[in-house]
N, C-alpha and C. Protein backbone atom coordinates (compact mmCIF):
# COMPACT_ATOMS: atom_id res chain seq x y z
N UNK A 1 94.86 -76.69 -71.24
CA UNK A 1 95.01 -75.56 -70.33
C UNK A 1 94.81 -76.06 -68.91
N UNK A 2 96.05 -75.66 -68.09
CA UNK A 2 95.72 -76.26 -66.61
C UNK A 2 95.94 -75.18 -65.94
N UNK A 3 94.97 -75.72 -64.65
CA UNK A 3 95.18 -75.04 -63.48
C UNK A 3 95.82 -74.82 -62.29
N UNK A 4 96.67 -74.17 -61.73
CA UNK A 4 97.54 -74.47 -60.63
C UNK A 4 96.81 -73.89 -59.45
N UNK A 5 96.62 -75.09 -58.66
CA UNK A 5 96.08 -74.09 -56.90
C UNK A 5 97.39 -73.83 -56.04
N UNK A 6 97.13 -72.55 -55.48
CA UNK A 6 97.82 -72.65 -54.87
C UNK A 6 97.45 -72.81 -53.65
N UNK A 7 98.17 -73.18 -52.23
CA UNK A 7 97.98 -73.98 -51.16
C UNK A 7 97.68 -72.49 -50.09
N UNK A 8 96.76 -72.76 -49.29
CA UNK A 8 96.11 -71.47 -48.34
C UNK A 8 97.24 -71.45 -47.86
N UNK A 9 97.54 -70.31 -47.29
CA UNK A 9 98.59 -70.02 -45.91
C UNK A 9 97.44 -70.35 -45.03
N UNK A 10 98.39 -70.80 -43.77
CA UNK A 10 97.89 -70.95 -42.16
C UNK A 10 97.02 -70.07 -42.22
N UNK A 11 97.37 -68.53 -41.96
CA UNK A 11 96.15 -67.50 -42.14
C UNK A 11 94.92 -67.09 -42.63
N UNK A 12 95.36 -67.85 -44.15
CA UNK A 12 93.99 -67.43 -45.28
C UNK A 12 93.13 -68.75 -44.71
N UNK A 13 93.87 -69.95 -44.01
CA UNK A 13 92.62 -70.89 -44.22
C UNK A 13 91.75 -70.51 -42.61
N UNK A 14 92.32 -69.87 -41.98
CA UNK A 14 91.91 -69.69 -40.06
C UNK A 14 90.98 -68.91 -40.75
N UNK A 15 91.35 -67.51 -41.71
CA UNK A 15 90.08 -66.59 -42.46
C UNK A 15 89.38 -67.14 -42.65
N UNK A 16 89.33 -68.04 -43.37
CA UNK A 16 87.84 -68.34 -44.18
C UNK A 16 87.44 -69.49 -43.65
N UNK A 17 87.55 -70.68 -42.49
CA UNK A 17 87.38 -71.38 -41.28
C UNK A 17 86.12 -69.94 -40.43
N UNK A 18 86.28 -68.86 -40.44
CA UNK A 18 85.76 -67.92 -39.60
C UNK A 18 84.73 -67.43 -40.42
N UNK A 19 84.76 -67.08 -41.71
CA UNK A 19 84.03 -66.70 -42.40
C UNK A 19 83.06 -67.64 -42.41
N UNK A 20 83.25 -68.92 -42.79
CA UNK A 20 82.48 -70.07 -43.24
C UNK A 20 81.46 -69.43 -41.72
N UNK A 21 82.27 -69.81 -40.31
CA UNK A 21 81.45 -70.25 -39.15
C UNK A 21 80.61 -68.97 -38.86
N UNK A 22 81.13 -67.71 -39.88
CA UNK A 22 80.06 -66.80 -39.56
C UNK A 22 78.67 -66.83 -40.34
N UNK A 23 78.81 -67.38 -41.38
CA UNK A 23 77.83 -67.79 -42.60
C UNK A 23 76.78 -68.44 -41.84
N UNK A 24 77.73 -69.71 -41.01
CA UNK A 24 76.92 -70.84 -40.65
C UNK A 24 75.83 -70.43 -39.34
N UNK A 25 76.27 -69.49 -38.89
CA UNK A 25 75.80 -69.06 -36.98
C UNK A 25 74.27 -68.11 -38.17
N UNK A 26 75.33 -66.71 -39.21
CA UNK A 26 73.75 -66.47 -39.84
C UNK A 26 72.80 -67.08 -39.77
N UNK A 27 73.13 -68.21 -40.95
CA UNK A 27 72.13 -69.08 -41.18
C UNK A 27 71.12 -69.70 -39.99
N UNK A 28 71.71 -70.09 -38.98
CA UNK A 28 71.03 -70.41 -37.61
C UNK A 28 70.31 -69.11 -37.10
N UNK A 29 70.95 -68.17 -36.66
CA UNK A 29 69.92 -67.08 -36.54
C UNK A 29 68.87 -67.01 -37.08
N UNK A 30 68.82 -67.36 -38.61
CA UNK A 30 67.88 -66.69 -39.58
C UNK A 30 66.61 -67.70 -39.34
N UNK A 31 67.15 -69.00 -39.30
CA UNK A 31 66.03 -70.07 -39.55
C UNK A 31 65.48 -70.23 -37.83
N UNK A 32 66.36 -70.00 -36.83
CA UNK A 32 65.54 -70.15 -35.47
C UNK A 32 65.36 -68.77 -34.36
N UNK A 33 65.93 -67.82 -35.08
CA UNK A 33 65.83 -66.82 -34.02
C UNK A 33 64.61 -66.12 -35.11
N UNK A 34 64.72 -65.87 -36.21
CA UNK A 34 64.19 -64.89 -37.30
C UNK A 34 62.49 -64.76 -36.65
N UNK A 35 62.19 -65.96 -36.83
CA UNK A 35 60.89 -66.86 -36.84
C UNK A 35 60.58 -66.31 -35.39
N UNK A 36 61.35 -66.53 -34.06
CA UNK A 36 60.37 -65.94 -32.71
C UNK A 36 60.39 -65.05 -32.79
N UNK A 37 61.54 -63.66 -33.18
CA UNK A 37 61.12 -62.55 -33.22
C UNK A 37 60.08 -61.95 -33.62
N UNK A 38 59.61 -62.51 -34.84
CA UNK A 38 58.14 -62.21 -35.08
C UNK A 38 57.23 -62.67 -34.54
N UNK A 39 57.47 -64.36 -34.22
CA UNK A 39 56.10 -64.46 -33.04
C UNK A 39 56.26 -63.65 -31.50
N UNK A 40 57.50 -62.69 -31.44
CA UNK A 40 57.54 -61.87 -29.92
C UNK A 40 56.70 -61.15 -30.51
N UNK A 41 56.79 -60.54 -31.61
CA UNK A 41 55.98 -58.91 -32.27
C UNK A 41 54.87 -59.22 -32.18
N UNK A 42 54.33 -60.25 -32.68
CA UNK A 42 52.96 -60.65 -32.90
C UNK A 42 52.05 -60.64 -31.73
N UNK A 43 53.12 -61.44 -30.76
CA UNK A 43 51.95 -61.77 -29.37
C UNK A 43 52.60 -60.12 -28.32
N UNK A 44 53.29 -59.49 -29.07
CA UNK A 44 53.25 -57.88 -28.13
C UNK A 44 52.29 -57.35 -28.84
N UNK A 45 51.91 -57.58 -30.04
CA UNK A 45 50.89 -56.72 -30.33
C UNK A 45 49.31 -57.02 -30.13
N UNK A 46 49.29 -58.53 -29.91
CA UNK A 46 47.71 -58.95 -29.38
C UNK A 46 47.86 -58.78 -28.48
N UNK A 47 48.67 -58.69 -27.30
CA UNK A 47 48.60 -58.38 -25.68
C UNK A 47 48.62 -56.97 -25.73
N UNK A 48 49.44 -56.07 -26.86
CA UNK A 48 48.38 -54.82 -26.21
C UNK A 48 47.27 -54.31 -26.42
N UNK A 49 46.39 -55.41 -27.59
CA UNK A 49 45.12 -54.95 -28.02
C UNK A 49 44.46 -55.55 -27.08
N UNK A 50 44.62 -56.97 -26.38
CA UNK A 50 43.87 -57.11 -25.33
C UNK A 50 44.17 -56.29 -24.13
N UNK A 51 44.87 -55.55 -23.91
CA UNK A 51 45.01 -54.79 -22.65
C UNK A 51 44.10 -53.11 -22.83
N UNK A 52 44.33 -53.05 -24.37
CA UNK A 52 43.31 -51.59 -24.72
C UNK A 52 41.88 -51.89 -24.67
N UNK A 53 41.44 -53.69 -25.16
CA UNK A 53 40.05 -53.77 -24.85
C UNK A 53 39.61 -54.01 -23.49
N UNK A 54 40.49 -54.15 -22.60
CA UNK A 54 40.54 -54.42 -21.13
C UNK A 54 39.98 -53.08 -20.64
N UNK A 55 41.40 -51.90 -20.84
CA UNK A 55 40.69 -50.72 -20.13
C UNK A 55 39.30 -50.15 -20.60
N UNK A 56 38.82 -50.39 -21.58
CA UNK A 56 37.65 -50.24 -22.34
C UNK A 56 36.90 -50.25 -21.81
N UNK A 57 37.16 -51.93 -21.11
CA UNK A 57 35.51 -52.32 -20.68
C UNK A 57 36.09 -51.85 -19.21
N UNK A 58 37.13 -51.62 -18.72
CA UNK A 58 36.94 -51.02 -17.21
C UNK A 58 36.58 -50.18 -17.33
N UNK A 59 36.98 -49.18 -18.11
CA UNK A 59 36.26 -47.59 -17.94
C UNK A 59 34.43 -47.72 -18.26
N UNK A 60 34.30 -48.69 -18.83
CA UNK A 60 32.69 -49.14 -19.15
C UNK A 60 32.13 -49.44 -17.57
N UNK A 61 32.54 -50.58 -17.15
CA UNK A 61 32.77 -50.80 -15.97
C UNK A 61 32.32 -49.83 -14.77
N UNK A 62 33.03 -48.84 -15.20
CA UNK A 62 32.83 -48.11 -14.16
C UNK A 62 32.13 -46.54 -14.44
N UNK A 63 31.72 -46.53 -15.06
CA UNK A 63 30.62 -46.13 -15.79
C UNK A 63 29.11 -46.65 -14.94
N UNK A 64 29.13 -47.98 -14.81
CA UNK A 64 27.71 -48.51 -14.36
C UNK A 64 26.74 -47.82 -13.82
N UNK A 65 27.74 -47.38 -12.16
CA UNK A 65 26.86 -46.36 -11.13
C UNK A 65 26.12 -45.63 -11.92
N UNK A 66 26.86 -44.71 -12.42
CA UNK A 66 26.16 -43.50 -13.32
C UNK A 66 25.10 -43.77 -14.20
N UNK A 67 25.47 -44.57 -14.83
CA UNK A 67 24.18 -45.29 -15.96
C UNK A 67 22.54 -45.37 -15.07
N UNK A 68 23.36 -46.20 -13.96
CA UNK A 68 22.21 -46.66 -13.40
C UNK A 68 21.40 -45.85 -12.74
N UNK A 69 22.02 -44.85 -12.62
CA UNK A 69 21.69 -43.59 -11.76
C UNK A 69 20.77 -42.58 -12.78
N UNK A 70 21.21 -42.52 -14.24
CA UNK A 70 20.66 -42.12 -15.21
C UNK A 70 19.55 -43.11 -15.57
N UNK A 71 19.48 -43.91 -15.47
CA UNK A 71 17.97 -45.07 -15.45
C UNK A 71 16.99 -44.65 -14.48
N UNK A 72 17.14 -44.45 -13.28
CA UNK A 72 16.15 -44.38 -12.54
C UNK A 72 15.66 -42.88 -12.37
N UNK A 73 16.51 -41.94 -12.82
CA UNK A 73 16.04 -40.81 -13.26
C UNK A 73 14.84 -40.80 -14.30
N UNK A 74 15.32 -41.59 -15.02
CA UNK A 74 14.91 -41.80 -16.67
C UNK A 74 12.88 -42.24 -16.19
N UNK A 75 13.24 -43.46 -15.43
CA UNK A 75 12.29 -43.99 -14.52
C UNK A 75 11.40 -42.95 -13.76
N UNK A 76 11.83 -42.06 -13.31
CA UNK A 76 11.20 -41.24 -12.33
C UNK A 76 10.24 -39.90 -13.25
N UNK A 77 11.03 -39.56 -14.47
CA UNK A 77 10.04 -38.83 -15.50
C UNK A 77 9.67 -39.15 -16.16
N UNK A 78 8.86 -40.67 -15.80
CA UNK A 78 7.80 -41.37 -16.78
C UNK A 78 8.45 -41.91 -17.96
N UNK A 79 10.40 -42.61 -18.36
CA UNK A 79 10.66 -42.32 -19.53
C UNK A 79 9.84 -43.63 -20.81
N UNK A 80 8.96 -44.16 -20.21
CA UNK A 80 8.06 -44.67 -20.87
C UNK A 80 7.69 -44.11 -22.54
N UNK A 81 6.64 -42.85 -21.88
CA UNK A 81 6.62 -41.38 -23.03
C UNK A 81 7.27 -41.77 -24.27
N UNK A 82 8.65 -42.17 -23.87
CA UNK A 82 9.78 -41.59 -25.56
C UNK A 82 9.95 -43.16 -25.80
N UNK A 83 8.70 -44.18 -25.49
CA UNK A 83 8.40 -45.47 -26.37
C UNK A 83 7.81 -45.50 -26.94
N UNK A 84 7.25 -46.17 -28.21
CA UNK A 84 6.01 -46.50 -28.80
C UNK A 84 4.96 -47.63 -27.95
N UNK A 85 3.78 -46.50 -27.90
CA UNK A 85 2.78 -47.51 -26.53
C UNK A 85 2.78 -49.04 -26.68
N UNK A 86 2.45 -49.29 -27.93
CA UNK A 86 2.35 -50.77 -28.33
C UNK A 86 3.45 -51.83 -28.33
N UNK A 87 3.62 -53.15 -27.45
CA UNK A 87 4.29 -53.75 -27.45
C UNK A 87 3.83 -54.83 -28.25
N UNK A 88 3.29 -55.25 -28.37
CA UNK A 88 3.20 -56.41 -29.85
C UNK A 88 3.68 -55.56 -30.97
N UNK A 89 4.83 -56.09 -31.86
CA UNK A 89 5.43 -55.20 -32.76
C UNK A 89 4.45 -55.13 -34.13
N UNK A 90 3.52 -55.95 -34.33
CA UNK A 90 2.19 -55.56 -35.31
C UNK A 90 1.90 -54.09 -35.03
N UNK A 91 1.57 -54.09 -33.87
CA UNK A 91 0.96 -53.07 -33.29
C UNK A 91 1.33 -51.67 -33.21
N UNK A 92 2.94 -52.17 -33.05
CA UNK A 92 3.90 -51.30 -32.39
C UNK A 92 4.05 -50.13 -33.89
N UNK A 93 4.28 -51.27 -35.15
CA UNK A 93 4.70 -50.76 -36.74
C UNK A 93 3.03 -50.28 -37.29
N UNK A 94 2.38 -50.62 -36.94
CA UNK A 94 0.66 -50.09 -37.16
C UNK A 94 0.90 -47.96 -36.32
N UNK A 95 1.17 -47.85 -34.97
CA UNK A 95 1.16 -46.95 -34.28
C UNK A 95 2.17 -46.14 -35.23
N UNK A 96 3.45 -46.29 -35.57
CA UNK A 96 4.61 -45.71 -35.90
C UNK A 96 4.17 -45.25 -37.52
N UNK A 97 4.06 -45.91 -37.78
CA UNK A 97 3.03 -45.42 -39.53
C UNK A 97 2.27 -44.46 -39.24
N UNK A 98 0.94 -44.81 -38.52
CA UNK A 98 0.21 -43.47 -38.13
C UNK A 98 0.91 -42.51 -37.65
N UNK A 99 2.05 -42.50 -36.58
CA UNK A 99 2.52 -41.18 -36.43
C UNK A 99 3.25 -40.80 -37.53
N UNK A 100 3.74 -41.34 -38.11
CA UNK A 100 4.56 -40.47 -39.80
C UNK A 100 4.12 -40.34 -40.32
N UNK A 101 2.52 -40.76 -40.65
CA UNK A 101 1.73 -40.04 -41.70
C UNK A 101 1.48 -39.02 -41.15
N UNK A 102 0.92 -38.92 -39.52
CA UNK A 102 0.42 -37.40 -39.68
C UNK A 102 1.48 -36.57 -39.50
N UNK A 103 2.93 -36.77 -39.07
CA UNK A 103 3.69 -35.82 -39.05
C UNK A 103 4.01 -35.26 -40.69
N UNK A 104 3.84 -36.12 -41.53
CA UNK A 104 4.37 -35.27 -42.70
C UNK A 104 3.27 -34.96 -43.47
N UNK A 105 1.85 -35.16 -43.08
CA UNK A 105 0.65 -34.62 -43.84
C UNK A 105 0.19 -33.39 -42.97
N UNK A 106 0.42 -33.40 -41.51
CA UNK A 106 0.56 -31.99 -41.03
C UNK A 106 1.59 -30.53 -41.37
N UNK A 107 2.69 -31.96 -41.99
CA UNK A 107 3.42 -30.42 -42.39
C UNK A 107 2.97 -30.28 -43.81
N UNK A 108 2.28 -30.73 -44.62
CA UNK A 108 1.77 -30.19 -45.50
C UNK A 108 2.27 -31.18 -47.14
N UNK A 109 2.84 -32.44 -46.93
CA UNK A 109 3.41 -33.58 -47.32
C UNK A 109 2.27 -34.12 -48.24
N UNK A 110 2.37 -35.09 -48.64
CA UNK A 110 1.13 -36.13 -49.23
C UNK A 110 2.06 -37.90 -49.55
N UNK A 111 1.65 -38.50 -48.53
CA UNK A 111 2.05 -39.75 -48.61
C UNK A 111 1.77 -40.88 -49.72
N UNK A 112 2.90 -41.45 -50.16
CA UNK A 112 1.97 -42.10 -51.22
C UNK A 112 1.91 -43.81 -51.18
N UNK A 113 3.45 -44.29 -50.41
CA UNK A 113 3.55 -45.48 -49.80
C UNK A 113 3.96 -45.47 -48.52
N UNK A 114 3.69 -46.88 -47.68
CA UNK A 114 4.26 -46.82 -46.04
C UNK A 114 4.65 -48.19 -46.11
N UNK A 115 5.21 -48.69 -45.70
CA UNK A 115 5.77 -49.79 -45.40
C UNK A 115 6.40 -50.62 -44.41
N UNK A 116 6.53 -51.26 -43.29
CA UNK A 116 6.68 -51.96 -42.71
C UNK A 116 8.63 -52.24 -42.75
N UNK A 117 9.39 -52.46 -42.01
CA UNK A 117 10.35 -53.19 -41.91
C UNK A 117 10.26 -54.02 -41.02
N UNK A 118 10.94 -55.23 -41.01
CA UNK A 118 11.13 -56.64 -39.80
C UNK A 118 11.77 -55.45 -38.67
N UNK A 119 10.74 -56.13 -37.51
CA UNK A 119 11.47 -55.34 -36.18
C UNK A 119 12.73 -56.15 -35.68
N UNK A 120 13.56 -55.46 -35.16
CA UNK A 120 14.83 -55.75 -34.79
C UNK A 120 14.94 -55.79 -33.14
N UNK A 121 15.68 -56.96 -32.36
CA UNK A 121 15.45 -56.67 -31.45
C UNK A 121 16.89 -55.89 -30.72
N UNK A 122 16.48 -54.98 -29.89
CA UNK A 122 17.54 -54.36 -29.16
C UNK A 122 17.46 -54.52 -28.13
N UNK A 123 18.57 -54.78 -27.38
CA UNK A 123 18.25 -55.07 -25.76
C UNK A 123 16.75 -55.92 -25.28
N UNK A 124 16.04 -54.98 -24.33
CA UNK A 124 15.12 -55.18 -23.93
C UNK A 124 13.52 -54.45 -24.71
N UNK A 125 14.19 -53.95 -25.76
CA UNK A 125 13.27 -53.03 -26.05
C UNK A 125 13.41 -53.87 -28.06
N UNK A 126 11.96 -53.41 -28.46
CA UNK A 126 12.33 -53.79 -30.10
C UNK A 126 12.78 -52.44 -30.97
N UNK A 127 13.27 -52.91 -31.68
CA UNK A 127 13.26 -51.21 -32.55
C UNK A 127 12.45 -51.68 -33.96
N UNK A 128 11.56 -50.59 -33.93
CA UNK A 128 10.63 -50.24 -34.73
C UNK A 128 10.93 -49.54 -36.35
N UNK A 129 10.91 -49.95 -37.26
CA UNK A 129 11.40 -49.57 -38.50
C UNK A 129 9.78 -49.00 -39.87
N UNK A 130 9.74 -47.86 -40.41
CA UNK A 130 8.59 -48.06 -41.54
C UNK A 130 9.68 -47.29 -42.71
N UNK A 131 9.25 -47.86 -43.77
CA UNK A 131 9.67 -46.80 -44.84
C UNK A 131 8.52 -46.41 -45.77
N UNK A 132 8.75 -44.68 -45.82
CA UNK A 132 7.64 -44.32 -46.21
C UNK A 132 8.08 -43.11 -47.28
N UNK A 133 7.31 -43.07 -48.49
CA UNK A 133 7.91 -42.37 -49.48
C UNK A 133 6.51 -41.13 -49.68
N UNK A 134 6.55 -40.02 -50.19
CA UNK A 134 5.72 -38.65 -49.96
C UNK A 134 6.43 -37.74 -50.89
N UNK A 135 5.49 -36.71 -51.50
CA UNK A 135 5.45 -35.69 -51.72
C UNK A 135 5.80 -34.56 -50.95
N UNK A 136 6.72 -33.51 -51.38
CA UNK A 136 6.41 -32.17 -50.75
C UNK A 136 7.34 -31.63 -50.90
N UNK A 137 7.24 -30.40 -50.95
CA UNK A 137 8.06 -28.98 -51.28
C UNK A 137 9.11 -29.18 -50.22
N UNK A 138 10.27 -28.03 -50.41
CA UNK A 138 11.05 -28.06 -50.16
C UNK A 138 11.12 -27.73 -47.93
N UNK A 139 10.30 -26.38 -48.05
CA UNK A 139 9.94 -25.94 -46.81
C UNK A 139 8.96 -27.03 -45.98
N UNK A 140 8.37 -27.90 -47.19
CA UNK A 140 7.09 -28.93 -46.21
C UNK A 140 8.05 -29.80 -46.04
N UNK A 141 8.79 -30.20 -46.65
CA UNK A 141 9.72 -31.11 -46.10
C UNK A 141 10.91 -31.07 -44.96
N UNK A 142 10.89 -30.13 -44.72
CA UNK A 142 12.00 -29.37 -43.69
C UNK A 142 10.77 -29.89 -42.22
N UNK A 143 9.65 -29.12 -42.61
CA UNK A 143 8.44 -29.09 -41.36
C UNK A 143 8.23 -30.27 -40.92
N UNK A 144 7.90 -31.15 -41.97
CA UNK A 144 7.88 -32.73 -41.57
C UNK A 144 9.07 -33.44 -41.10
N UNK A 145 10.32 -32.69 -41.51
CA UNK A 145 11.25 -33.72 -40.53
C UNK A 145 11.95 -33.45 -39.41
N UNK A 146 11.27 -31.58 -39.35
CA UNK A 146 11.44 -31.31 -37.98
C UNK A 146 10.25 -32.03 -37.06
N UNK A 147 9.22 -32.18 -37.35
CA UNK A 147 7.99 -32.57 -37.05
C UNK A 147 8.29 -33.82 -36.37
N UNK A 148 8.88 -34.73 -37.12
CA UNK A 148 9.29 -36.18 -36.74
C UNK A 148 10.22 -36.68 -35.97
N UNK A 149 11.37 -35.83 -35.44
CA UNK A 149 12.12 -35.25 -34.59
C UNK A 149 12.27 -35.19 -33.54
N UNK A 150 11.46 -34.12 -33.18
CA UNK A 150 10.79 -33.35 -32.11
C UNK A 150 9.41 -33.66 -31.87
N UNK A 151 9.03 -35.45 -32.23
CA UNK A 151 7.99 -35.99 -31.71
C UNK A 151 8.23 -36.88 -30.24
N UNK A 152 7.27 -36.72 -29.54
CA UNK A 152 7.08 -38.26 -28.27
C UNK A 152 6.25 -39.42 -28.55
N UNK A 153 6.67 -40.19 -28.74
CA UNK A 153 7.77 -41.02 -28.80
C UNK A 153 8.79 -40.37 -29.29
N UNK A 154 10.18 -40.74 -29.31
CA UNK A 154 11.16 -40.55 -30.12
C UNK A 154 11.32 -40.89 -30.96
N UNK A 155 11.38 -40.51 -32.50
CA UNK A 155 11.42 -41.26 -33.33
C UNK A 155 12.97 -40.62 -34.19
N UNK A 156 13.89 -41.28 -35.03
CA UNK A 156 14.47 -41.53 -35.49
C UNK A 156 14.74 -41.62 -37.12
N UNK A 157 15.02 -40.70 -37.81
CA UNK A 157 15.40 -41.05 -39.49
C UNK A 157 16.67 -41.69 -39.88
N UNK A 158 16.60 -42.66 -39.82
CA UNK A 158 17.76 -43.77 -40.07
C UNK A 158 18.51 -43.74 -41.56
N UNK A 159 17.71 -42.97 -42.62
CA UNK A 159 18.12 -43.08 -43.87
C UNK A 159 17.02 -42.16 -44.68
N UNK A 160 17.24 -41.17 -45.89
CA UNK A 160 16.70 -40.17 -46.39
C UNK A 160 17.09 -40.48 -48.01
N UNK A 161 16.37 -40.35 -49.55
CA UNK A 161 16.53 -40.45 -50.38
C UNK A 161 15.73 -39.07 -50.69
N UNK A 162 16.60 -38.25 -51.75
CA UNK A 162 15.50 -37.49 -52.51
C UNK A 162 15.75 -37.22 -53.97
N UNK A 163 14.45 -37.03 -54.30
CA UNK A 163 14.56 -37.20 -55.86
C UNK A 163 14.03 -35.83 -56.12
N UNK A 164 14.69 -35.10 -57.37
CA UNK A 164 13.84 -33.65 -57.97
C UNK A 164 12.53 -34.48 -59.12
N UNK A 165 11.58 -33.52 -58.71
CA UNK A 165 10.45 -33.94 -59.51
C UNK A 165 10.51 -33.88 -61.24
N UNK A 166 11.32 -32.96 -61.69
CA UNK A 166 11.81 -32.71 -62.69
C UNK A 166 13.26 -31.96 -62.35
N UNK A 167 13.83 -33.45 -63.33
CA UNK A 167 15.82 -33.02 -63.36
C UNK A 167 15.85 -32.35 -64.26
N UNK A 168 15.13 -31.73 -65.17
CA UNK A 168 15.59 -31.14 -66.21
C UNK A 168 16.11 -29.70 -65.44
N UNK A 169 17.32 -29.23 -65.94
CA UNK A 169 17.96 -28.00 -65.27
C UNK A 169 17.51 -26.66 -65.94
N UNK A 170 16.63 -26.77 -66.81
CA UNK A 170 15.85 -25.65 -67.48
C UNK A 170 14.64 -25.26 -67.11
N UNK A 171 14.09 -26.71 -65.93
CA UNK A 171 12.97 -26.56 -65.95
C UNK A 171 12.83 -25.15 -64.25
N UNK A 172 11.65 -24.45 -64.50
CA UNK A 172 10.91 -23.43 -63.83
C UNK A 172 9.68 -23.35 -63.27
N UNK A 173 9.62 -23.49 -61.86
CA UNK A 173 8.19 -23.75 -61.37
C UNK A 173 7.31 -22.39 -61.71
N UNK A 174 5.85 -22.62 -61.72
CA UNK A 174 5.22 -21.62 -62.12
C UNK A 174 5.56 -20.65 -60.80
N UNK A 175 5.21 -19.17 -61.16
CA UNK A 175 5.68 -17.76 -60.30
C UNK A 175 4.63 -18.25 -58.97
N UNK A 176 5.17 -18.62 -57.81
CA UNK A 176 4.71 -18.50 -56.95
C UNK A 176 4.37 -19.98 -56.08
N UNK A 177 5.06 -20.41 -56.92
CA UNK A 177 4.94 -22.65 -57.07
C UNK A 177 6.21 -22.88 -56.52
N UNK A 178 5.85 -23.69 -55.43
CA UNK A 178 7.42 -24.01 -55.02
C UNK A 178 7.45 -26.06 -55.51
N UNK A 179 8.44 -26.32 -56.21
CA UNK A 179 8.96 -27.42 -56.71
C UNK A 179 8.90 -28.50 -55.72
N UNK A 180 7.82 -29.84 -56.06
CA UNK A 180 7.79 -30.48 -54.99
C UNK A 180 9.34 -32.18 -55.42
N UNK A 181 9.66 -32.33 -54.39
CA UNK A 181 10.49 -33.12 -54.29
C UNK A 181 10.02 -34.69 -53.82
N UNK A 182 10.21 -36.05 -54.19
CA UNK A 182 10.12 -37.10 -54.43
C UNK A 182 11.25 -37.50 -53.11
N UNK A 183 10.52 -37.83 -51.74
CA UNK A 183 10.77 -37.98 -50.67
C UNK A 183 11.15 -39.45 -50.10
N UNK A 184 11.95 -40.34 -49.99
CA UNK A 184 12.14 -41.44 -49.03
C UNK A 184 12.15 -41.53 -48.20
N UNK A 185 12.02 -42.25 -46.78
CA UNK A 185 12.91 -41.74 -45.52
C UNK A 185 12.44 -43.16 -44.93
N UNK A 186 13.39 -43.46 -43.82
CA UNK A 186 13.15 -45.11 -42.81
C UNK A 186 12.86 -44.13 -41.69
N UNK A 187 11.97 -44.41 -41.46
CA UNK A 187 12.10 -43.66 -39.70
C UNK A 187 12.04 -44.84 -38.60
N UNK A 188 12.92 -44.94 -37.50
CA UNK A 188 12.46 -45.82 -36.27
C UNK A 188 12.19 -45.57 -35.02
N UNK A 189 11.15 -46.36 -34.43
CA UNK A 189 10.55 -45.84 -33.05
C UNK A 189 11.46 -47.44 -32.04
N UNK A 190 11.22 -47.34 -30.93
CA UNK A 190 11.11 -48.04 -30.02
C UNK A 190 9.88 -48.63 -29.42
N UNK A 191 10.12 -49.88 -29.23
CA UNK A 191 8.71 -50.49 -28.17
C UNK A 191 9.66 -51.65 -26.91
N UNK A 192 9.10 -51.35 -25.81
CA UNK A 192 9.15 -52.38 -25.42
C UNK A 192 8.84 -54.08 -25.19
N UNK A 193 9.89 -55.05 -25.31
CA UNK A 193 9.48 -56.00 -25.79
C UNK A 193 7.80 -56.76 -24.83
N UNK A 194 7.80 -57.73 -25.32
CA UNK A 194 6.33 -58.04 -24.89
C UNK A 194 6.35 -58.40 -23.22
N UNK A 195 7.65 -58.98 -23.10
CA UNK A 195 8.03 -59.77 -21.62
C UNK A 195 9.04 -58.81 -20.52
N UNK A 196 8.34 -57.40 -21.14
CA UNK A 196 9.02 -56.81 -20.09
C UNK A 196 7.94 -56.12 -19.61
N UNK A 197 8.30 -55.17 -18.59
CA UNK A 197 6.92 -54.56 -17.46
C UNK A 197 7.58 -53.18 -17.72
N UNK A 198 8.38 -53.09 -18.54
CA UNK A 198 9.09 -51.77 -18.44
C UNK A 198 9.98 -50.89 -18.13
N UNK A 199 9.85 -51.18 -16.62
CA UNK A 199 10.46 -50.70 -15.67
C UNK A 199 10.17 -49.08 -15.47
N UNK A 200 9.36 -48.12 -15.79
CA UNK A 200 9.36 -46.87 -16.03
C UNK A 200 7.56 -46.66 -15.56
N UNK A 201 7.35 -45.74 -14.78
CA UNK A 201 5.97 -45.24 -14.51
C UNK A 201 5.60 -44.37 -15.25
C-alpha cells in the first residue's frame, strides 16, 4: 500500500510558512514575555503594599503632636495612679496578687490559687501578669470583675475560664443557694520599668 503526496500549491505552502511563524513568535511570547508579565504583577503588587504601609506610618506620623499632647496631659493628672507602684517586677507581681485577692474576696469570691506569670516587657513600662483561680456565685463573680475593672491601677483580664461546679443538668441548688462556679482569670497590671523616672507627677 502506497502513498502519494501531493505537492503544496504556492499558496498552501506561503499558509503554513505563516502558520508555522505564528506558532513560532507564540512560543517566544510564552517563554519571554509570559514570565515578566508576572514579575510586572508581582512587583505592582509589593509596591502597592509598600505604598499602603507608607501612608500608615504617615498618618502615624502625624498623629505624634497629638499623642504627645495626650502624654503630657496624661502627665499633668498624676497618670502615674493607673501604674502598679512597684517597679521591681517581684514586687510589682507581689502588689498585683494582693490587689486581686482583695478585689474578688471583697466581692464575696474565695481564692484558692494565685500565680505569677513572667513579666513582659512593653515599651517603657513592664506588663504585669497573675493567674488566679476562685470560687463564687454567679452575681459574686460579676462584682469581682467589675471590681477589677474599675480598679486604680488599671488592671486588665486578658483571659477568663469557667467551669459549673456540678455539670450534671439535673442538678438543683438548695431553695435560696445560688450555684457557685469554678473561676480562672489572667489579670494584668502595668509597672514602670526600673530605669525609668516615669515621667508623670
Amino acid at each position: 500500500m502506497s502513498f502519494k503526496v501531493t505537492p503544496m500549491t504556492p499558496l498552501q505552502s506561503r499558509g503554513l510558512a505563516a502558520v508555522l511563524l505564528i506558532l513560532v513568535l507564540a512560543g517566544v511570547i510564552a517563554v519571554f514575555v509570559a514570565p515578566t508579565l508576572v514579575l510586572h504583577r508581582r512587583y505592582d503588587n509589593a509596591i502597592a503594599q509598600q505604598r499602603d504601609l507608607l501612608e500608615r506610618y504617615q498618618r502615624l506620623v502625624a498623629q505624634k503632636p497629638q499623642v504627645e499632647v495626650a502624654l503630657e496631659e496624661v502627665k499633668r493628672h498624676n497618670g502615674r495612679r493607673f501604674f502598679l507602684k512597684n517597679t521591681a517586677t517581684n514586687l510589682a507581681g507581689a502588689e498585683l496578687q494582693d490587689l486581686v485577692r482583695a478585689g474578688i474576696e471583697s466581692s464575696g469570691g474565695r481564692v484558692t490559687t494565685s500565680q505569677n506569670i513572667a513579666p513582659k516587657e512593653d515599651g517603657d513600662y513592664y506588663k504585669i501578669s497573675v493567674n488566679v483561680q476562685f470560687f463564687a456565685t454567679t452575681p459574686n463573680l460579676q462584682k469581682a470583675l467589675q471590681a477589677l475593672e474599675t480598679k486604680t491601677p488599671y488592671l486588665v483580664i486578658d483571659g477568663m475560664t469557667l467551669r459549673p461546679m456540678n455539670a450534671n443538668r439535673n442538678f438543683k441548688p438548695a431553695p435560696g443557694q445560688e450555684p457557685e462556679i469554678n473561676a480562672q482569670i489572667e489579670v494584668s497590671g502595668w509597672a514602670y520599668r526600673p530605669n525609668e523616672s516615669g515621667g508623670a507627677s
